[in-house]
Protein backbone atom coordinates (compact mmCIF):
# COMPACT_ATOMS: atom_id res chain seq x y z
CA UNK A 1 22.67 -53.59 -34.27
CA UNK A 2 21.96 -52.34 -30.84
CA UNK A 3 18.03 -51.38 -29.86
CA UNK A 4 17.88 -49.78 -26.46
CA UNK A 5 14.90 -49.40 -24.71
CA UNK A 6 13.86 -45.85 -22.87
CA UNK A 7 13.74 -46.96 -19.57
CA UNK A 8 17.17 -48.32 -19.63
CA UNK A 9 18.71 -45.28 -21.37
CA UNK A 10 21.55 -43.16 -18.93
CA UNK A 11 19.73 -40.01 -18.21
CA UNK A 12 22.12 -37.29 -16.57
CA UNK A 13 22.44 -33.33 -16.05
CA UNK A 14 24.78 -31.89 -18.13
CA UNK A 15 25.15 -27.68 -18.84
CA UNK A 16 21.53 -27.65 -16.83
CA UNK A 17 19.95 -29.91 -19.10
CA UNK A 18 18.59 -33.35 -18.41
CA UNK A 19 20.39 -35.38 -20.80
CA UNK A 20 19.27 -38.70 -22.17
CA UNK A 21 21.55 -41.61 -23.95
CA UNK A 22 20.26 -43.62 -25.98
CA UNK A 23 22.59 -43.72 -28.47
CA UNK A 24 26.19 -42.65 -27.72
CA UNK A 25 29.29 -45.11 -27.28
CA UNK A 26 28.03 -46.50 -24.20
CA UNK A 27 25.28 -48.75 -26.24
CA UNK A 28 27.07 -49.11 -28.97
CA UNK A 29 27.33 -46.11 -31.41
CA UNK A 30 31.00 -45.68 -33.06
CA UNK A 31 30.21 -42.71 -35.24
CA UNK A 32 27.15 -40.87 -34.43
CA UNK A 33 25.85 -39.93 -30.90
CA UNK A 34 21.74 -39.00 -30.43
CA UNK A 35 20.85 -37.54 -27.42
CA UNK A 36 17.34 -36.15 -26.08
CA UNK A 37 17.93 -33.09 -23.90
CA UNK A 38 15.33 -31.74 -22.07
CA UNK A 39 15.61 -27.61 -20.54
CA UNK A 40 13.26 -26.34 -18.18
CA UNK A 41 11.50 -22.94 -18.28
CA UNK A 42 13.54 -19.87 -17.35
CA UNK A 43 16.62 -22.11 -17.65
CA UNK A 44 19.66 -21.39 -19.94
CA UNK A 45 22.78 -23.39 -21.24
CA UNK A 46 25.93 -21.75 -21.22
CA UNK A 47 27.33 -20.49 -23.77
CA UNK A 48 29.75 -23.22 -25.24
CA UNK A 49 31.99 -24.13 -28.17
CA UNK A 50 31.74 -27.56 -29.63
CA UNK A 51 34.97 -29.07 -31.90
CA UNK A 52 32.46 -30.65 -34.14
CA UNK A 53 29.02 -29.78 -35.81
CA UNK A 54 25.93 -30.68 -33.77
CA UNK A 55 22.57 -31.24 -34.92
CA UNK A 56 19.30 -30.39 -32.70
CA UNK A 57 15.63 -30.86 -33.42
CA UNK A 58 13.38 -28.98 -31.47
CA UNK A 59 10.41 -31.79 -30.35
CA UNK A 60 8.63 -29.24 -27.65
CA UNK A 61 8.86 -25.80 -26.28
CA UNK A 62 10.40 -22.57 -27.68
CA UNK A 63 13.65 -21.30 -27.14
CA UNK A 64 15.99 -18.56 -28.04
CA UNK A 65 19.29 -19.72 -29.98
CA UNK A 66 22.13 -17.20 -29.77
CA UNK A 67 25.00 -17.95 -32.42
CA UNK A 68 27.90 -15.48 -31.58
CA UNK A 69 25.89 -12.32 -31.74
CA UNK A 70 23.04 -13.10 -33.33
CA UNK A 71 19.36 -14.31 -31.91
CA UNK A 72 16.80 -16.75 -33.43
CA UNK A 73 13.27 -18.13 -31.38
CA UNK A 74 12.77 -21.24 -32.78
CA UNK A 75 9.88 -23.72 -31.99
CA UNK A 76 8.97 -27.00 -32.09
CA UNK A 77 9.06 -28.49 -35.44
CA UNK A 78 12.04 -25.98 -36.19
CA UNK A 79 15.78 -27.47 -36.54
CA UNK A 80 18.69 -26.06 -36.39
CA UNK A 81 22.57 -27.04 -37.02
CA UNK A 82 25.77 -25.42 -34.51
CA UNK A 83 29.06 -25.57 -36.73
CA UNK A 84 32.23 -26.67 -35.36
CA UNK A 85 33.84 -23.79 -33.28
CA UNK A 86 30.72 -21.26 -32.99
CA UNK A 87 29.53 -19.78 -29.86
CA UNK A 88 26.27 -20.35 -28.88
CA UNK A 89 24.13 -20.81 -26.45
CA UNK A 90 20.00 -22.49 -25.68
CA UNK A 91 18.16 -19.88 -23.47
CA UNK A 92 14.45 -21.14 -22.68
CA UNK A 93 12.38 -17.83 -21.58
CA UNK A 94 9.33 -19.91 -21.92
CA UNK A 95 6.88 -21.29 -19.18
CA UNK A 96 7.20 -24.77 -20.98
CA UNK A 97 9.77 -27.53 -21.06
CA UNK A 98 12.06 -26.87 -24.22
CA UNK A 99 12.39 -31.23 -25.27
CA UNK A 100 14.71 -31.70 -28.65
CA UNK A 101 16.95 -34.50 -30.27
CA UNK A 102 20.78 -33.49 -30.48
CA UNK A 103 23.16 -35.58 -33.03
CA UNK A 104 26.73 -35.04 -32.83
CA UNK A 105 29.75 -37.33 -33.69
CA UNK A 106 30.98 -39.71 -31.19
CA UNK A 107 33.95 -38.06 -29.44
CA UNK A 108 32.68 -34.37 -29.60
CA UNK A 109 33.88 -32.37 -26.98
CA UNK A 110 32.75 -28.90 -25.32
CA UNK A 111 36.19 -26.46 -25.76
């Protein structure tokens, strides 16, 4: 069992996101990875492919979630699930920080 504080957690930038650790390989995790990403107003991620499902739970903020051609504004409170292999892409047109949880398996990569 591995508990890991906030403070301590690796915090980084990653696709214009701030990106925090706290559980990935690097404290510990061998199967599942849970990030917090945080996406400030009028920014966007680009779009990207992922070779495994990801998870995200939106905690704050509203954003627009393109899958391949289609658009969905989700809020806070809202989930929503990328399969392996699907276009897509966070755009926050918001005046508000968009703040969610993102769960992927350890080893996922961005193709």
């Amino acid at each position: 069992m591995t508990i890991v504080h906030g403070e301590s957690a690796e915090t980084f930038e990653m696709q214009g996101n701030m990106m925090t650790k706290p559980i990935a390989p690097s404290t510990g995790a061998r199967e599942i990875m849970a990030w917090r990403g945080k996406m400030q107003a009028g920014t966007a991620s680009p779009p990207h492919v992922h070779d495994h499902e990801e998870m995200v739970i939106i905690l704050a903020g509203t954003v627009k979630v393109k899958f391949g051609e289609k658009e969905y504004t989700l809020q806070a409170g809202d989930a929503f699930e990328v399969p392996p292999q699907i276009l897509h892409q966070v755009i926050n047109g918001s005046d508000e920080i968009f703040d969610s949880v993102i769960a992927r398996p350890v080893g996922t990569k961005f193709i």
